[in-house]
N, C-alpha and C. Protein backbone atom coordinates (compact mmCIF):
# COMPACT_ATOMS: atom_id res chain seq x y z
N UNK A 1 0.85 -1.17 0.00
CA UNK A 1 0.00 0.00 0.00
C UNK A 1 0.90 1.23 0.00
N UNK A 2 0.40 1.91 -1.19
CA UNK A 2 1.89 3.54 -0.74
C UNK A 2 0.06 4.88 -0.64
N UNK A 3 0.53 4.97 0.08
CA UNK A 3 -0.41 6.30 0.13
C UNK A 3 0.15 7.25 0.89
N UNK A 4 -0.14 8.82 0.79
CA UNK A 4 0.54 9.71 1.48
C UNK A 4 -0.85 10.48 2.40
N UNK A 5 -1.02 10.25 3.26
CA UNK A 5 -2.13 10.88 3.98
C UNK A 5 -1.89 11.20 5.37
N UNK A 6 -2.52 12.64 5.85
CA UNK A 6 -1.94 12.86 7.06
C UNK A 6 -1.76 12.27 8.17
N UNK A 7 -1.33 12.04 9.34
CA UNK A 7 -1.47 10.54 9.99
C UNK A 7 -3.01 10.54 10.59
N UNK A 8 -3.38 11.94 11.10
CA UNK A 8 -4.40 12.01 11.80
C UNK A 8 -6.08 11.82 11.19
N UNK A 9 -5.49 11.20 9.75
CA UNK A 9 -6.41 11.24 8.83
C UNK A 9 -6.57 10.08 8.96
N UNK A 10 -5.79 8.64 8.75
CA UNK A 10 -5.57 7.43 9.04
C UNK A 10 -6.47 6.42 9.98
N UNK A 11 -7.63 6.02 9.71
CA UNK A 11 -8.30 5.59 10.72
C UNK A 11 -8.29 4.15 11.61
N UNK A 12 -7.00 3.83 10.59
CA UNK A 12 -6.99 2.10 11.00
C UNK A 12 -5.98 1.40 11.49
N UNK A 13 -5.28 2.57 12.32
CA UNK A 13 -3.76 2.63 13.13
C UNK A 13 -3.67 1.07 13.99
N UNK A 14 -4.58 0.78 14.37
CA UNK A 14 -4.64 -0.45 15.33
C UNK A 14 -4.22 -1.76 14.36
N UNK A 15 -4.73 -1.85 13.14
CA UNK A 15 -4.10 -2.60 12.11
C UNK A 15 -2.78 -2.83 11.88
N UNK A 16 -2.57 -1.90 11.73
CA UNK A 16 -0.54 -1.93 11.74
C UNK A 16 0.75 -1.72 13.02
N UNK A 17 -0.13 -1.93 13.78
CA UNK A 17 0.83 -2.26 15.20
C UNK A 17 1.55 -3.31 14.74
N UNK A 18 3.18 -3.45 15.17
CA UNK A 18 4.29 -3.98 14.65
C UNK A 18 4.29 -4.33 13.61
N UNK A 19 4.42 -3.25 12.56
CA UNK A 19 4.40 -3.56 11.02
C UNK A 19 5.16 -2.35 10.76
N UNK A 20 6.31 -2.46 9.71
CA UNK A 20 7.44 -0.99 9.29
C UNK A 20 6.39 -0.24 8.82
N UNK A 21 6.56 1.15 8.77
CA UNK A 21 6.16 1.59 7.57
C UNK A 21 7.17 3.42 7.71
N UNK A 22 6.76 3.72 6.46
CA UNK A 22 7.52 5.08 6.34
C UNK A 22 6.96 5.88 6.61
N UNK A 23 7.03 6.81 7.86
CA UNK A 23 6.37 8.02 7.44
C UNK A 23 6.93 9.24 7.37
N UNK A 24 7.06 10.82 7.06
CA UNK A 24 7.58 11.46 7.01
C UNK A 24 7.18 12.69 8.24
N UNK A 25 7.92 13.65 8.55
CA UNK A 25 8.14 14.61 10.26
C UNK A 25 7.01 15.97 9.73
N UNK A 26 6.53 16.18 9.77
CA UNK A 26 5.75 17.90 9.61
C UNK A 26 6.44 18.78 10.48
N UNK A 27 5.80 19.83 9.94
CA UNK A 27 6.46 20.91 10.86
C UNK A 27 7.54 21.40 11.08
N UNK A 28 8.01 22.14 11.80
CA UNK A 28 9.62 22.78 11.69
C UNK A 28 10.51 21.57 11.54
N UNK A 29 10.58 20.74 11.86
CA UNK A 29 11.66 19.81 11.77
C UNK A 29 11.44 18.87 10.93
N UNK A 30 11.46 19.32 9.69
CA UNK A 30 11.19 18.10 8.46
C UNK A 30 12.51 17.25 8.39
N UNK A 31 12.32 16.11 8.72
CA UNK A 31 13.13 15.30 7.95
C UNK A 31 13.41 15.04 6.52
N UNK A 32 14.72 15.11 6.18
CA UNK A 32 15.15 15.20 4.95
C UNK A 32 14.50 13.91 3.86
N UNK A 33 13.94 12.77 4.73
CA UNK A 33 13.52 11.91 3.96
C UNK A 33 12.09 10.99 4.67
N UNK A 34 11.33 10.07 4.04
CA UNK A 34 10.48 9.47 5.00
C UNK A 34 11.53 8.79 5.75
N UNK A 35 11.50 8.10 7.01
CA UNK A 35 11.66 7.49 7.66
C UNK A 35 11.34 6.10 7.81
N UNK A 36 12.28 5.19 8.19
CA UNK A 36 10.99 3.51 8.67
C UNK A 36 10.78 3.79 10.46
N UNK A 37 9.80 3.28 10.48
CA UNK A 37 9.44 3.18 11.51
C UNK A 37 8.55 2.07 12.02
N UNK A 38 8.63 1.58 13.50
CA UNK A 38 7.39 0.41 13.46
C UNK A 38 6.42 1.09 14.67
N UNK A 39 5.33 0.49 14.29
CA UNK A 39 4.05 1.50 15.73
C UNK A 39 4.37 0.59 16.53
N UNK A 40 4.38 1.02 17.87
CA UNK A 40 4.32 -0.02 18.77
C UNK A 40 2.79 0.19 19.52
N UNK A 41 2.20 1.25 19.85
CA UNK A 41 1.11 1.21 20.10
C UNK A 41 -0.07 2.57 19.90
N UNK A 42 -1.57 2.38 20.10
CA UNK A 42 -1.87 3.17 20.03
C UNK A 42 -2.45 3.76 21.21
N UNK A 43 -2.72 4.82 21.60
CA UNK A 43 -3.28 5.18 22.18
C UNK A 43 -4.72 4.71 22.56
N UNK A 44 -5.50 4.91 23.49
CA UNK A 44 -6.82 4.06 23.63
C UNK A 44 -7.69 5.36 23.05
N UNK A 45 -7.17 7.07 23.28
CA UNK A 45 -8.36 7.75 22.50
C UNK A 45 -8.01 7.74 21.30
N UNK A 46 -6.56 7.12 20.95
CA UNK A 46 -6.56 7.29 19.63
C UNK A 46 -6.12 8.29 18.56
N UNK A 47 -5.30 9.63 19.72
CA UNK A 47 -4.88 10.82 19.45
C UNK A 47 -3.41 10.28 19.21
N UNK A 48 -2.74 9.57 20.05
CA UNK A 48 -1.36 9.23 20.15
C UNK A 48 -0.69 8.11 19.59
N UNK A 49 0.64 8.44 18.65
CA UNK A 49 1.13 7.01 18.12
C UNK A 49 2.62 6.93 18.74
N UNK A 50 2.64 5.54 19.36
CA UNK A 50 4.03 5.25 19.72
C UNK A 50 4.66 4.72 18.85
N UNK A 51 5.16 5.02 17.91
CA UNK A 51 6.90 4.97 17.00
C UNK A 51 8.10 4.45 17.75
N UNK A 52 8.78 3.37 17.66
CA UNK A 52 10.48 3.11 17.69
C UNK A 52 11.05 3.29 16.06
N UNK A 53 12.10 4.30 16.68
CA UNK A 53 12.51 5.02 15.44
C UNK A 53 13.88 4.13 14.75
N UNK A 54 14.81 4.34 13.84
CA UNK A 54 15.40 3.12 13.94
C UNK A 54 16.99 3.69 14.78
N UNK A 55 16.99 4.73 15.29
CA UNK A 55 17.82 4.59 16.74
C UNK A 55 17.73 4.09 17.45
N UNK A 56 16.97 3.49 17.69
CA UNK A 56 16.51 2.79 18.89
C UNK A 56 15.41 2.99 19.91
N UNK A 57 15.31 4.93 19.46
CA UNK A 57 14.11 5.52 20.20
C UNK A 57 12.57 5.55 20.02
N UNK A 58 11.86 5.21 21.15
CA UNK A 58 10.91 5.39 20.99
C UNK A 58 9.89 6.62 21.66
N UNK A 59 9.18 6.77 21.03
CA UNK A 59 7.80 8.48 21.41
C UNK A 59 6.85 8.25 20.93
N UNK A 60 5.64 9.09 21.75
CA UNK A 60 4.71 8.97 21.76
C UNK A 60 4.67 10.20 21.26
N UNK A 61 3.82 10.28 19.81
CA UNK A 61 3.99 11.32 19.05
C UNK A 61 2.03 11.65 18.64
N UNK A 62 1.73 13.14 18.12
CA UNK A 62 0.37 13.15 17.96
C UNK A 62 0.28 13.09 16.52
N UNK A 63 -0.83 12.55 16.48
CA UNK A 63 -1.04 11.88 15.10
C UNK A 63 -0.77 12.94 13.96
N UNK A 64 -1.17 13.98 14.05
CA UNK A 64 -1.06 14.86 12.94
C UNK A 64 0.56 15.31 12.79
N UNK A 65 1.46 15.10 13.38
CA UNK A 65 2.70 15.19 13.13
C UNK A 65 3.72 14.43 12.02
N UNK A 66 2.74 13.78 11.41
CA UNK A 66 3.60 12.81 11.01
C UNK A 66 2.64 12.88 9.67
N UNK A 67 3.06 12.75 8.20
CA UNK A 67 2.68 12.08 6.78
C UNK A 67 3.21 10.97 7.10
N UNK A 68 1.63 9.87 6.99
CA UNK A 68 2.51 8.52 6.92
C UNK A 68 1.77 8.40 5.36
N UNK A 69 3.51 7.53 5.06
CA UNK A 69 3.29 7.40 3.54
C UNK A 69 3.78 5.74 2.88
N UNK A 70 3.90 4.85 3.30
CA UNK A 70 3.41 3.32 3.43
C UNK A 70 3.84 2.38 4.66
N UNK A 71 3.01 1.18 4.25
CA UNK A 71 3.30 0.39 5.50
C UNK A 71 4.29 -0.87 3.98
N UNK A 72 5.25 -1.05 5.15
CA UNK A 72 6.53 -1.70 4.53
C UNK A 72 6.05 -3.37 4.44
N UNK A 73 6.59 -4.36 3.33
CA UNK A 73 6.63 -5.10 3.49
C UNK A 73 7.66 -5.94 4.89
């Protein structure tokens, strides 16, 4: 699936818990490229996505921060 849609647009986040996918940073701190990333969880209202980034770090980030733009094989 490649689609580019805002994350907070995304309604089916619970689907892709531990699955890569790319998404790219909004806002002042654009990353120069998408990113991989895997969800580790969602939030229960559903506002918040936990990301391990491939540093090793993980955050709890708000959904609209992020263009996610596919989920990786």
């Amino acid at each position: 699936m490649t689609e580019i849609v805002p994350c907070r647009e995304w309604k089916e986040w619970e689907k892709l818990i531990g699955k890569r996918m790319l998404v790219d940073r909004r806002g002042v701190h654009w990353l120069r490229s998408p990113v991989e990333v895997i969800l580790l969880e969602v939030s229960p209202s559903g506002k918040y996505l936990k990301f391990i980034f491939p540093n090793g770090v993980s955050s709890w980030s708000i959904r609209g921060e992020y263009l996610f733009v596919e989920v990786l094989p």
